[in-house]
PDB file of N, CA and C in Angstrom:
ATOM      1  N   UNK A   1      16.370  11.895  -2.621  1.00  0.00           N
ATOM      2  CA  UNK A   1      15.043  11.471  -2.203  1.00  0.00           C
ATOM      3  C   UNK A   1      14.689  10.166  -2.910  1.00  0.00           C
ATOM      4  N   UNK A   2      14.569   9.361  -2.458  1.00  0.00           N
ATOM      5  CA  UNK A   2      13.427   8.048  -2.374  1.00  0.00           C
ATOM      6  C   UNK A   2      12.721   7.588  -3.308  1.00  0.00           C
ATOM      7  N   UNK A   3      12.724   7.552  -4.983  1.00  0.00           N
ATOM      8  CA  UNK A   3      12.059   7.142  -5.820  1.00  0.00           C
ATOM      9  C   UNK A   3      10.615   6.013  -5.553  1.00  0.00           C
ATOM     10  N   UNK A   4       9.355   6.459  -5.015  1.00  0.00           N
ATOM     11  CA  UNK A   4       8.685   5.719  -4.566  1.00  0.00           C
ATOM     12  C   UNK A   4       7.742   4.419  -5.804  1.00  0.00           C
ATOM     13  N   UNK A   5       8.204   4.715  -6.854  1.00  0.00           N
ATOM     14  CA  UNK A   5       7.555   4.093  -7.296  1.00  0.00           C
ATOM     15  C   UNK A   5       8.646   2.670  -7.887  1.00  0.00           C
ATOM     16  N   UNK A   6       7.930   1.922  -7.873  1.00  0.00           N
ATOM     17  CA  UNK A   6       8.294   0.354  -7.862  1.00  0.00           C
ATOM     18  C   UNK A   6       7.673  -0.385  -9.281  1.00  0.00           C
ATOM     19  N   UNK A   7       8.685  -1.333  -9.577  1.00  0.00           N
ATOM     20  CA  UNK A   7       7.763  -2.278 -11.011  1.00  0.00           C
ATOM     21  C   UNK A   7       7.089  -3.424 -10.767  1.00  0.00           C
ATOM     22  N   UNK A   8       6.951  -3.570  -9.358  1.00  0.00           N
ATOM     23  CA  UNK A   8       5.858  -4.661  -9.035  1.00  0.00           C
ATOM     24  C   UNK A   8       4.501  -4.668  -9.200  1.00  0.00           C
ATOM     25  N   UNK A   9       4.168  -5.612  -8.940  1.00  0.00           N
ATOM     26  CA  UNK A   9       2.697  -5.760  -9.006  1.00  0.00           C
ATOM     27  C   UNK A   9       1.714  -5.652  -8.181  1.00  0.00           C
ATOM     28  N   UNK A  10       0.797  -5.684  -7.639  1.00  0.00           N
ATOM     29  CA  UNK A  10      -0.106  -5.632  -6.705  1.00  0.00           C
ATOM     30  C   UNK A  10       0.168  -6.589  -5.903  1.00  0.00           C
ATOM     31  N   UNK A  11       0.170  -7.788  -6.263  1.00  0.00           N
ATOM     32  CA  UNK A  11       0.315  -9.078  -5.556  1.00  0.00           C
ATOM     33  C   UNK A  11       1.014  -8.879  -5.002  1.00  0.00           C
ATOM     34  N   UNK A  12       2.911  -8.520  -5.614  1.00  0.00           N
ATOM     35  CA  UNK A  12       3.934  -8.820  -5.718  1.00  0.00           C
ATOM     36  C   UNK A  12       4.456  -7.907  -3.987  1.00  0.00           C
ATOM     37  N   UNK A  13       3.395  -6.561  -4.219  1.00  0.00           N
ATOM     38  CA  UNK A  13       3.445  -5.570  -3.279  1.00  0.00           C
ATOM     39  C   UNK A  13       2.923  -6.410  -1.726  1.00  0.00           C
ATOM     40  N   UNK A  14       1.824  -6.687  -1.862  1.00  0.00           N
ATOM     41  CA  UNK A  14       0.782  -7.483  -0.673  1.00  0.00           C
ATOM     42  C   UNK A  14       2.029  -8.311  -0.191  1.00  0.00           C
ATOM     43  N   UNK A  15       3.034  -9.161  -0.998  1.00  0.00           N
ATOM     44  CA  UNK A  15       3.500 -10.231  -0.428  1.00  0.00           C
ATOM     45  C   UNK A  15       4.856  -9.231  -0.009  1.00  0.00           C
ATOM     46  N   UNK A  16       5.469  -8.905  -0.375  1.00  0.00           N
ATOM     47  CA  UNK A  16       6.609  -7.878   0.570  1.00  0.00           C
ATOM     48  C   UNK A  16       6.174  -7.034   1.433  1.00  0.00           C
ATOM     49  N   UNK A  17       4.679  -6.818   1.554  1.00  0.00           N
ATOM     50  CA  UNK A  17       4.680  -5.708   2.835  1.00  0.00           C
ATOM     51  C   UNK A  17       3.829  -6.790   3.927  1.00  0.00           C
ATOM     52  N   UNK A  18       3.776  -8.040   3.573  1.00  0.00           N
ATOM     53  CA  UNK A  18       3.431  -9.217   4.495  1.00  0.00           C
ATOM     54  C   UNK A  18       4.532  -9.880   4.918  1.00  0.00           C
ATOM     55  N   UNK A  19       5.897  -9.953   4.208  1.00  0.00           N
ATOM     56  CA  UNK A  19       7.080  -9.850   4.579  1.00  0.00           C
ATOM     57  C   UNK A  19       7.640  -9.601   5.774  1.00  0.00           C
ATOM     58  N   UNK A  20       7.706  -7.714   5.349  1.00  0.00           N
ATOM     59  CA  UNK A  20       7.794  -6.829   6.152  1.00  0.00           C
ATOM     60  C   UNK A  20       7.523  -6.552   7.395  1.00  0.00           C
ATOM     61  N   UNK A  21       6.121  -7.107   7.316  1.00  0.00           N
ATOM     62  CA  UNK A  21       5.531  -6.736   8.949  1.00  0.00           C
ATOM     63  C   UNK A  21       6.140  -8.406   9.796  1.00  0.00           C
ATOM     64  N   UNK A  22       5.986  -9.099   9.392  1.00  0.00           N
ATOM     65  CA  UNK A  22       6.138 -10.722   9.864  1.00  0.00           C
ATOM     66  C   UNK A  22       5.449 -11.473  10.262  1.00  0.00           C
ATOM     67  N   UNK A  23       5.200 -13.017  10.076  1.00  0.00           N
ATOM     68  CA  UNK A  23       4.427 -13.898  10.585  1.00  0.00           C
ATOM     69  C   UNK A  23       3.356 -13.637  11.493  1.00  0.00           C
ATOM     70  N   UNK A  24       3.503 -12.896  12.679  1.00  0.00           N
ATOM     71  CA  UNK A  24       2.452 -12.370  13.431  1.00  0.00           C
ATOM     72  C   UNK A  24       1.654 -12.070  12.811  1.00  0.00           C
ATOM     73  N   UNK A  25       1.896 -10.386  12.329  1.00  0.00           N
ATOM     74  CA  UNK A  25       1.396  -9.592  11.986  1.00  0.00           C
ATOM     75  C   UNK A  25       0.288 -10.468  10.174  1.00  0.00           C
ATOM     76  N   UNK A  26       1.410 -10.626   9.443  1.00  0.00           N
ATOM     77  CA  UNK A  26       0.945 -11.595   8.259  1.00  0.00           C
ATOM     78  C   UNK A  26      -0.038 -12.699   8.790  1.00  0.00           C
ATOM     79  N   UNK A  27      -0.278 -13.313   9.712  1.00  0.00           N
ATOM     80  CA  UNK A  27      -1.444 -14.309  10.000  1.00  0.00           C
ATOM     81  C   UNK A  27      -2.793 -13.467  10.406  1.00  0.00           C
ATOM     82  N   UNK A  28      -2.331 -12.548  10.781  1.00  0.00           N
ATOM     83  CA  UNK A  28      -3.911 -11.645  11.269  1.00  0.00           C
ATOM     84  C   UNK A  28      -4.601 -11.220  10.168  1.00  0.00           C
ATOM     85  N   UNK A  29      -3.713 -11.319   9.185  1.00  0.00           N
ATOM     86  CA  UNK A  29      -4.048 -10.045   7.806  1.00  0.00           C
ATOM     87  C   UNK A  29      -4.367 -11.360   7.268  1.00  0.00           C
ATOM     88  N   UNK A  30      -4.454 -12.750   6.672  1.00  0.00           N
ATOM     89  CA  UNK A  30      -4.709 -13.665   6.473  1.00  0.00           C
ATOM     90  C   UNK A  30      -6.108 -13.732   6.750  1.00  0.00           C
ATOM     91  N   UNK A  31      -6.915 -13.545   8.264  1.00  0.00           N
ATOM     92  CA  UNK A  31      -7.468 -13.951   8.726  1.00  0.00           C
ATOM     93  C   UNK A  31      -8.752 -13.316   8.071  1.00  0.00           C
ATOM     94  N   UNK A  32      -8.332 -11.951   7.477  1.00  0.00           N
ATOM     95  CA  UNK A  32      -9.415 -11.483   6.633  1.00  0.00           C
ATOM     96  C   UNK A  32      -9.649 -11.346   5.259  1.00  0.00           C
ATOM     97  N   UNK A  33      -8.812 -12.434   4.573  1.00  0.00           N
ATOM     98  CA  UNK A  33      -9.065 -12.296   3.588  1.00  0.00           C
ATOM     99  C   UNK A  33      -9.338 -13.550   2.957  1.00  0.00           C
ATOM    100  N   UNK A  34     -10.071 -13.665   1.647  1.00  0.00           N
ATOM    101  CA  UNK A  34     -10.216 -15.049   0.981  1.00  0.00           C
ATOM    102  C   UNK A  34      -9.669 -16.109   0.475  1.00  0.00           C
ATOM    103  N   UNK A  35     -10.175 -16.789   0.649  1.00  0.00           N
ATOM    104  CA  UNK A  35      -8.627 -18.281   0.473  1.00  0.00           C
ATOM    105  C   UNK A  35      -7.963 -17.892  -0.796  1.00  0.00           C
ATOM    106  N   UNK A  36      -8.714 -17.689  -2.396  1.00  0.00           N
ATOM    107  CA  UNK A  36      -8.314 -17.124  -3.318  1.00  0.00           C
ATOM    108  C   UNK A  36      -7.060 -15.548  -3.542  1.00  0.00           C
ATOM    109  N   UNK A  37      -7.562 -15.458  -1.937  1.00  0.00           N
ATOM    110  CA  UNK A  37      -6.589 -14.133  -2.290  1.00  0.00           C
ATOM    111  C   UNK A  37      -5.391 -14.519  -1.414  1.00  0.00           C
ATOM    112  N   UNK A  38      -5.394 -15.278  -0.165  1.00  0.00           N
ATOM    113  CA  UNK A  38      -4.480 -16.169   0.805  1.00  0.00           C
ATOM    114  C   UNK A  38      -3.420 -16.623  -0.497  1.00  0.00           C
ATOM    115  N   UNK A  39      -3.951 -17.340  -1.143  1.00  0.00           N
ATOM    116  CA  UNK A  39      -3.751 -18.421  -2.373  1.00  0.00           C
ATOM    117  C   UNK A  39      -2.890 -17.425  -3.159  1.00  0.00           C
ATOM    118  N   UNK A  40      -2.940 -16.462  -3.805  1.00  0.00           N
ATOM    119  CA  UNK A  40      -2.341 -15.610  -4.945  1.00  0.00           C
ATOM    120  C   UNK A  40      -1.313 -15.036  -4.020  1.00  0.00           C
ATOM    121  N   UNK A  41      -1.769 -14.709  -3.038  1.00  0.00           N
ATOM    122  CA  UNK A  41      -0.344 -13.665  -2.351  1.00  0.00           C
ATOM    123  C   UNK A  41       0.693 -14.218  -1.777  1.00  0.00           C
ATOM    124  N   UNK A  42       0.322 -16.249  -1.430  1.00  0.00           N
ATOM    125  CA  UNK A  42       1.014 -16.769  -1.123  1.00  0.00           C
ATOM    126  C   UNK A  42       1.829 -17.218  -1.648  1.00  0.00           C
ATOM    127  N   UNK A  43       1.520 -17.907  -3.604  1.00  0.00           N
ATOM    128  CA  UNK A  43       2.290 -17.671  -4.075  1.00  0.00           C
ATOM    129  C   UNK A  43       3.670 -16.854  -4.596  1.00  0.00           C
ATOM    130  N   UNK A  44       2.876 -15.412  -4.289  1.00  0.00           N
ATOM    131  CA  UNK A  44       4.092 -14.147  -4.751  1.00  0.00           C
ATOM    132  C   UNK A  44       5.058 -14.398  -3.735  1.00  0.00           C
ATOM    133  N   UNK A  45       4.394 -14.410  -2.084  1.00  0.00           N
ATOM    134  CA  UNK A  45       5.749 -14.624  -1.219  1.00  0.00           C
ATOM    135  C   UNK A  45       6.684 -16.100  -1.610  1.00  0.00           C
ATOM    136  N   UNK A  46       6.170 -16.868  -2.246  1.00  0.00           N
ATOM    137  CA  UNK A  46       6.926 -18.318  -2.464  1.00  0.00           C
ATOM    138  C   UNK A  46       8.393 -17.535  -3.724  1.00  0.00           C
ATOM    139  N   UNK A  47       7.342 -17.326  -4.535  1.00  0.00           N
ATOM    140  CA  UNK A  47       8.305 -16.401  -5.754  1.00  0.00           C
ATOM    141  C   UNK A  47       9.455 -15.937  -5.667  1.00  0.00           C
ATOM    142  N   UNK A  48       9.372 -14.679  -4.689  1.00  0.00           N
ATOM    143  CA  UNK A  48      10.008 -14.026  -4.418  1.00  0.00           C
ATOM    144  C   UNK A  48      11.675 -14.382  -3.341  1.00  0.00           C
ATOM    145  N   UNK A  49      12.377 -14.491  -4.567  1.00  0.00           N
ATOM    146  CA  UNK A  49      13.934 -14.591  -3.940  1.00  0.00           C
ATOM    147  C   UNK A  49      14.391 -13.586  -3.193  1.00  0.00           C
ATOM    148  N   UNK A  50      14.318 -12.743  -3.697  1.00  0.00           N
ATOM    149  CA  UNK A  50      15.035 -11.238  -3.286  1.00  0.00           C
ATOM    150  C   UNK A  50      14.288 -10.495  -3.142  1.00  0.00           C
ATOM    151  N   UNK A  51      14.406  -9.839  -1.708  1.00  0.00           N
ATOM    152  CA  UNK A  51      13.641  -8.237  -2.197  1.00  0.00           C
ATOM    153  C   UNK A  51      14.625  -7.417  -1.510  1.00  0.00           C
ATOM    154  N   UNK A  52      14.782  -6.376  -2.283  1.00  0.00           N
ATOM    155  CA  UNK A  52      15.702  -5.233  -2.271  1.00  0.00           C
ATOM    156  C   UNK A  52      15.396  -4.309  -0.872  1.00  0.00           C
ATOM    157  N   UNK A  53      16.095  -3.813   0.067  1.00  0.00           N
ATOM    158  CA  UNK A  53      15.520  -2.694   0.641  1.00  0.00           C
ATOM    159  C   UNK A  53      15.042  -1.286   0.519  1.00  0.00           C
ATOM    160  N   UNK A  54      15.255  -0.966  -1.157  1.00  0.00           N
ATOM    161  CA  UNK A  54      14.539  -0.131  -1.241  1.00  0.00           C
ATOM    162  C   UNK A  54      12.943  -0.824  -1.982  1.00  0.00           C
ATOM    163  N   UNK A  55      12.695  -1.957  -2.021  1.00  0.00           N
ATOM    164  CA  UNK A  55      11.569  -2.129  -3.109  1.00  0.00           C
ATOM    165  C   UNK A  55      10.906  -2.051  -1.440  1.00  0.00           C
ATOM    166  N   UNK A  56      11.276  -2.766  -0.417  1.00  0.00           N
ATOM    167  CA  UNK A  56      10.434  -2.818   0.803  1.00  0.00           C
ATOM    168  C   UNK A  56      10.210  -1.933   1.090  1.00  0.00           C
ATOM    169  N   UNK A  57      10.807  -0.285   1.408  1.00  0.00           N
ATOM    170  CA  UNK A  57      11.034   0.917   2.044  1.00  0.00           C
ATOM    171  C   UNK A  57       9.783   1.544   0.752  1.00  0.00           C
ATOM    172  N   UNK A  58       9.865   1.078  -0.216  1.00  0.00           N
ATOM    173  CA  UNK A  58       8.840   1.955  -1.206  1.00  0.00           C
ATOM    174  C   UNK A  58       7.326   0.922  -1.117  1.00  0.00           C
ATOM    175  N   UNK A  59       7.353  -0.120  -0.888  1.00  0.00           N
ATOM    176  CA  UNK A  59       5.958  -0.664  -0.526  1.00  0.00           C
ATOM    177  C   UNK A  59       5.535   0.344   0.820  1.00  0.00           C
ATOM    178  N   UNK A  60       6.479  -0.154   1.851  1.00  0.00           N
ATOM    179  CA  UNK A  60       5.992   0.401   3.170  1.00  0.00           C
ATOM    180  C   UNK A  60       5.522   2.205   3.151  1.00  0.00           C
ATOM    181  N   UNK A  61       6.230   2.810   2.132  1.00  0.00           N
ATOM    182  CA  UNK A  61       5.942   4.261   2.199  1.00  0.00           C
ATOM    183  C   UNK A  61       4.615   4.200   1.542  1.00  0.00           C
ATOM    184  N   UNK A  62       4.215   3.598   0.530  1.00  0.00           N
ATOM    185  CA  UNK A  62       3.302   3.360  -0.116  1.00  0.00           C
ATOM    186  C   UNK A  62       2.262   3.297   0.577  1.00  0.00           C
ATOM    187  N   UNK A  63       2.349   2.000   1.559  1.00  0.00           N
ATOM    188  CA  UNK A  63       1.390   1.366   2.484  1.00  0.00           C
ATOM    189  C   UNK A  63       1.000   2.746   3.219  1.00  0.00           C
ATOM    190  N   UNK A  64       2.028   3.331   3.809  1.00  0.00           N
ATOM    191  CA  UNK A  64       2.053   4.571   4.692  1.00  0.00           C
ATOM    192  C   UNK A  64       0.875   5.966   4.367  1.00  0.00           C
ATOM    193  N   UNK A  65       1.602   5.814   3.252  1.00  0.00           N
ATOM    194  CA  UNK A  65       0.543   7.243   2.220  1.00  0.00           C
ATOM    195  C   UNK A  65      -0.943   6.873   2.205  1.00  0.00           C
ATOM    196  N   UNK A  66      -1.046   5.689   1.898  1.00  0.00           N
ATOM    197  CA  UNK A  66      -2.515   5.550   1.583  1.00  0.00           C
ATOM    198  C   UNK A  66      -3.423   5.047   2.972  1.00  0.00           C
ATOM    199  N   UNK A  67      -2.361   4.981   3.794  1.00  0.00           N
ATOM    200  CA  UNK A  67      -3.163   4.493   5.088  1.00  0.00           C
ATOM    201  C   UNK A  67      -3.742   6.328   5.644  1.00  0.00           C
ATOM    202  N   UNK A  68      -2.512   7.060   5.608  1.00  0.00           N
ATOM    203  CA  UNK A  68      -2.692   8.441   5.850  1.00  0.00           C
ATOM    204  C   UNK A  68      -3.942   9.021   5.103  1.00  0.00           C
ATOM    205  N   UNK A  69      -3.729   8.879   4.037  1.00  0.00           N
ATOM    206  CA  UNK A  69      -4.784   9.775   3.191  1.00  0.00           C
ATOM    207  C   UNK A  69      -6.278   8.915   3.679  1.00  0.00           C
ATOM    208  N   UNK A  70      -6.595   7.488   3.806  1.00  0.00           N
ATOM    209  CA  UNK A  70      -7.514   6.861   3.921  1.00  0.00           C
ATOM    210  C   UNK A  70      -8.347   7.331   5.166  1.00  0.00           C
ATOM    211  N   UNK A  71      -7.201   7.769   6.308  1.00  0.00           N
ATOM    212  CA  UNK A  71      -7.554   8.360   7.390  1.00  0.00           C
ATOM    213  C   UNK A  71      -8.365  10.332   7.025  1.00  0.00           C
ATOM    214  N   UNK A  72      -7.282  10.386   6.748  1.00  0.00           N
ATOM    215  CA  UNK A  72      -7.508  12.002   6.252  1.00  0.00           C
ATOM    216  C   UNK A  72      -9.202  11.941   5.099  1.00  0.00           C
ATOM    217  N   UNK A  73      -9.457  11.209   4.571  1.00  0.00           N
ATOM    218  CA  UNK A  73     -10.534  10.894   4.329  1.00  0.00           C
ATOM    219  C   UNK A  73     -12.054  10.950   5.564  1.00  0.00           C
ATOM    220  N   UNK A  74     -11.706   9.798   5.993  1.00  0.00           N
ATOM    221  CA  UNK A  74     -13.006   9.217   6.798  1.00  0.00           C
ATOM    222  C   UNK A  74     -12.743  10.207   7.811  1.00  0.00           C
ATOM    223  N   UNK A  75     -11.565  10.953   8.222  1.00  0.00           N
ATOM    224  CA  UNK A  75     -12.044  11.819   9.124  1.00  0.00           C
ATOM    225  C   UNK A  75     -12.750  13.525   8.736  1.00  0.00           C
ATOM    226  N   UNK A  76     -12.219  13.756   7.277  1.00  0.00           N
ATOM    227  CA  UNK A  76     -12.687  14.848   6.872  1.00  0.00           C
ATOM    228  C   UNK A  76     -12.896  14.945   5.517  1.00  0.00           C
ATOM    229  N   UNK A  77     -13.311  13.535   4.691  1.00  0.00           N
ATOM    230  CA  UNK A  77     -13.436  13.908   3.576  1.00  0.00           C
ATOM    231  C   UNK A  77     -12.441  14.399   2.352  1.00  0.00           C
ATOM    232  N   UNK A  78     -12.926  13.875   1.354  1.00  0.00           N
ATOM    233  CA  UNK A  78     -11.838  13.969  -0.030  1.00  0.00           C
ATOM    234  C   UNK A  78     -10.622  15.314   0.361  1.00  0.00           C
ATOM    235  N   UNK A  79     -11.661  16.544   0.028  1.00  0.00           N
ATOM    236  CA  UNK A  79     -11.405  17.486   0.206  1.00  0.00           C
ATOM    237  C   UNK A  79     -10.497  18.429   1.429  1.00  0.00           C
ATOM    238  N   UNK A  80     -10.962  17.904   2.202  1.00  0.00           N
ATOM    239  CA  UNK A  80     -10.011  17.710   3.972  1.00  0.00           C
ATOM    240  C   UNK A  80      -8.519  17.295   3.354  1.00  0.00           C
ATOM    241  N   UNK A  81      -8.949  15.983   2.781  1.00  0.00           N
ATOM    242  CA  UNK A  81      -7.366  14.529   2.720  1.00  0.00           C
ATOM    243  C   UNK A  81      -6.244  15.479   1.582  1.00  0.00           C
ATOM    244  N   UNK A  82      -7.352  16.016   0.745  1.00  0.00           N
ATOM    245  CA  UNK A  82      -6.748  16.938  -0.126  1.00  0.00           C
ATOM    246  C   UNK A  82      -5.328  17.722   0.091  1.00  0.00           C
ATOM    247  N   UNK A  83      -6.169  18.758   1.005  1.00  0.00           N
ATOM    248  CA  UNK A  83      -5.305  20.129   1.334  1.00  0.00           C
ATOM    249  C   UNK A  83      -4.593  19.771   2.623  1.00  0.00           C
ATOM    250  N   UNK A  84      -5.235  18.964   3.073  1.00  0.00           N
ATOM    251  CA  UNK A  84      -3.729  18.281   4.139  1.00  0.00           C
ATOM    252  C   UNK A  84      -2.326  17.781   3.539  1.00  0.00           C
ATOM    253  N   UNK A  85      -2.949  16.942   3.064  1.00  0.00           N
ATOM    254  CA  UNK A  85      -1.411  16.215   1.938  1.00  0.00           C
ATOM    255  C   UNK A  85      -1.154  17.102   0.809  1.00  0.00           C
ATOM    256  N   UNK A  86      -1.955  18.197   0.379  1.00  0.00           N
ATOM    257  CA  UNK A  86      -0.843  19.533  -0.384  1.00  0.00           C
ATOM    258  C   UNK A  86      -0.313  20.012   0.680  1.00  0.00           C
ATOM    259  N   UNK A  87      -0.535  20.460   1.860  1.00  0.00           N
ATOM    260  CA  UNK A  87       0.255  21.604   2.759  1.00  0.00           C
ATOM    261  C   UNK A  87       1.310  20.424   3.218  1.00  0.00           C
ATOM    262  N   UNK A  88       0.800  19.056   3.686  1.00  0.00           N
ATOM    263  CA  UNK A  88       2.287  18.092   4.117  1.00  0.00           C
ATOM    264  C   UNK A  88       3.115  17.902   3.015  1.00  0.00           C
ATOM    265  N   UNK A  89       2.895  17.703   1.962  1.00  0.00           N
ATOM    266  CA  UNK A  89       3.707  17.073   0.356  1.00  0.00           C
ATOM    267  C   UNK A  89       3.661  17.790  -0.831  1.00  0.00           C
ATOM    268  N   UNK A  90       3.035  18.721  -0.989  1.00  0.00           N
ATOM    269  CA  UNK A  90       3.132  19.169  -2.060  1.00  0.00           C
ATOM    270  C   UNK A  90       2.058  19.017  -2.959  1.00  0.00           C
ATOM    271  N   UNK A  91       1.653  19.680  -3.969  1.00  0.00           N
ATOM    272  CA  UNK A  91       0.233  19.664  -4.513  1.00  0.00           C
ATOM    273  C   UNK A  91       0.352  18.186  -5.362  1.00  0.00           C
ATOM    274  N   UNK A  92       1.662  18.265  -6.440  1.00  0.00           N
ATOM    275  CA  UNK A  92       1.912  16.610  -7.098  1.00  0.00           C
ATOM    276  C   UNK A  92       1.926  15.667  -6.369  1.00  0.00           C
ATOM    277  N   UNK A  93       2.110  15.435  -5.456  1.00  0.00           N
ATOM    278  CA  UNK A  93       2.441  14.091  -4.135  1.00  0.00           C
ATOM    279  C   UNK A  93       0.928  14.537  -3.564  1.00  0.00           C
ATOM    280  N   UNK A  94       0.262  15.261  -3.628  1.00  0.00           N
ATOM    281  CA  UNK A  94      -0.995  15.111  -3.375  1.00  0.00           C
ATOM    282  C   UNK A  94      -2.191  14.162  -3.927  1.00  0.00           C
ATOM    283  N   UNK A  95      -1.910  14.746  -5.441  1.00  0.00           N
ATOM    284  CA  UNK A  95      -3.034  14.258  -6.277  1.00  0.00           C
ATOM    285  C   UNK A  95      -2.296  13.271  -6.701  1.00  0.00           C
ATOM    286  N   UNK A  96      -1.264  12.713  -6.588  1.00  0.00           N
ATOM    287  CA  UNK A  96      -0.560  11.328  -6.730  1.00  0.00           C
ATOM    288  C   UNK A  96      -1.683  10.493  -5.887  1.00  0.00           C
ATOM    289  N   UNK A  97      -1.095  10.601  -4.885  1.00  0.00           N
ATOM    290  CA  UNK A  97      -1.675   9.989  -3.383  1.00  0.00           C
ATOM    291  C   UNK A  97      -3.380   9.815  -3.262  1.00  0.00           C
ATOM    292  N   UNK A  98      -4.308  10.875  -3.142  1.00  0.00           N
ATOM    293  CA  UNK A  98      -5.848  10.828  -3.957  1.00  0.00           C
ATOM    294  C   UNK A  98      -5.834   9.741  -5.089  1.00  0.00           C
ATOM    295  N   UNK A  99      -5.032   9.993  -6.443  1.00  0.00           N
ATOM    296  CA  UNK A  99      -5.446   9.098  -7.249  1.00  0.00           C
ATOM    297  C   UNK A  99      -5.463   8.288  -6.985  1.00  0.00           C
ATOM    298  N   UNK A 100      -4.157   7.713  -6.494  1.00  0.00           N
ATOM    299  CA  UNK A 100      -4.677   5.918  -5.859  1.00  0.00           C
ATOM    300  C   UNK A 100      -4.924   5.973  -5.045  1.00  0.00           C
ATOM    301  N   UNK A 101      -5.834   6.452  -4.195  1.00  0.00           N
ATOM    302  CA  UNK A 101      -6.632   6.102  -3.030  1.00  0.00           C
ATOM    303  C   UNK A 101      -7.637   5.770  -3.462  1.00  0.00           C
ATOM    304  N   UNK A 102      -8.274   6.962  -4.359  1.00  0.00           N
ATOM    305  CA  UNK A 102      -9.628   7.008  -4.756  1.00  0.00           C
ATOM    306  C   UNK A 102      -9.754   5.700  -5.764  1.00  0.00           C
ATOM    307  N   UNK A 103      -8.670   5.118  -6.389  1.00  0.00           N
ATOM    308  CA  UNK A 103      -8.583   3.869  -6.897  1.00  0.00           C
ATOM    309  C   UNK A 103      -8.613   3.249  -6.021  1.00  0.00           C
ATOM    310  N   UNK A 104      -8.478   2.906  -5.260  1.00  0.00           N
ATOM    311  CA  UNK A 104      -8.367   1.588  -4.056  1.00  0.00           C
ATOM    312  C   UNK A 104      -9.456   1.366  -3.712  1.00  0.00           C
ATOM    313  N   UNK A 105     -10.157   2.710  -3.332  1.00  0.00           N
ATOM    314  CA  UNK A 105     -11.179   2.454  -2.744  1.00  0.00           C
ATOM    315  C   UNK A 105     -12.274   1.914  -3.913  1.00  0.00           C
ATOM    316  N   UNK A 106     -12.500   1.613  -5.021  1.00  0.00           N
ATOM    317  CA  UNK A 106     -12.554   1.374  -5.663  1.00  0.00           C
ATOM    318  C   UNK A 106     -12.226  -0.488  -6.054  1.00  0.00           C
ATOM    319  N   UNK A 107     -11.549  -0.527  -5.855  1.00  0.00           N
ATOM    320  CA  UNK A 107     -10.285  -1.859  -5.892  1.00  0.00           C
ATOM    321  C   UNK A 107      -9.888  -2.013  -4.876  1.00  0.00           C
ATOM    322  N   UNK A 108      -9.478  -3.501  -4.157  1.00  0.00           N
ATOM    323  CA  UNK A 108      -9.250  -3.889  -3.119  1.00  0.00           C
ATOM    324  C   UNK A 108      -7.286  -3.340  -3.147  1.00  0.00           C
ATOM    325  N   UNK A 109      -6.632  -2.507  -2.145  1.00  0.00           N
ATOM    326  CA  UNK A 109      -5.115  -2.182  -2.035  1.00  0.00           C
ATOM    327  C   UNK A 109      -4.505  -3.115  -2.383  1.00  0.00           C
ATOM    328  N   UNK A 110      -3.170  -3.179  -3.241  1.00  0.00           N
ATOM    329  CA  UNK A 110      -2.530  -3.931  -4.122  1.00  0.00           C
ATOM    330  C   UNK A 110      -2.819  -4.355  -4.720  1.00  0.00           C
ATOM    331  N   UNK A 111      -4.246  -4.666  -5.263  1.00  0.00           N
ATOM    332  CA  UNK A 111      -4.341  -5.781  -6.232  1.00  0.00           C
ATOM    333  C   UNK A 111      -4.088  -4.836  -7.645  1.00  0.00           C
TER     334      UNK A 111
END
């Protein structure tokens, strides 16, 4: 199984899963965000020589989880997002997943 966790950074994350999706997709996601933050993430993609296919496959699962739980949220609440993602993942991959959500939401994702 898939070691999901990664030693990047927030930034470092934003700019491989802007990668990932491609130019299209990366100009739309541009379109909402602040030149300052355009500016920082653009750098990381300049940075970045290499990215591994598993560092991409663990952003994108990443991206995945918290898009899920974010949903599982607004449609039913903490508590809902909860016991869904214990009965799909397991109670640890649960409150993994909550914690940084409930951080995000909190904090703008990746940063």
């Amino acid at each position: 199984m898939l070691n999901k966790k990664t030693n990047l950074t927030g930034r470092q994350k934003a700019a491989v899963f802007l990668i990932a999706v491609g130019s299209e997709v990366s100009s739309e996601i541009f379109k909402h965000l602040r030149e300052d933050e355009i500016e920082q993430i653009t750098f990381e993609i300049a940075r970045l020589d290499k990215i591994t296919p598993e560092d991409k496959e663990k952003v994108l699962v990443e991206f995945n989880e918290l898009m899920m739980a974010q949903e599982f949220i607004s449609n039913g609440g903490i508590d809902f997002a909860r016991g869904l993602l214990e009965k799909a993942l397991g109670n640890q991959k649960a409150i993994d997943i909550i914690n940084r959500l409930t951080s995000s939401l909190q904090v703008r994702p990746f940063d």
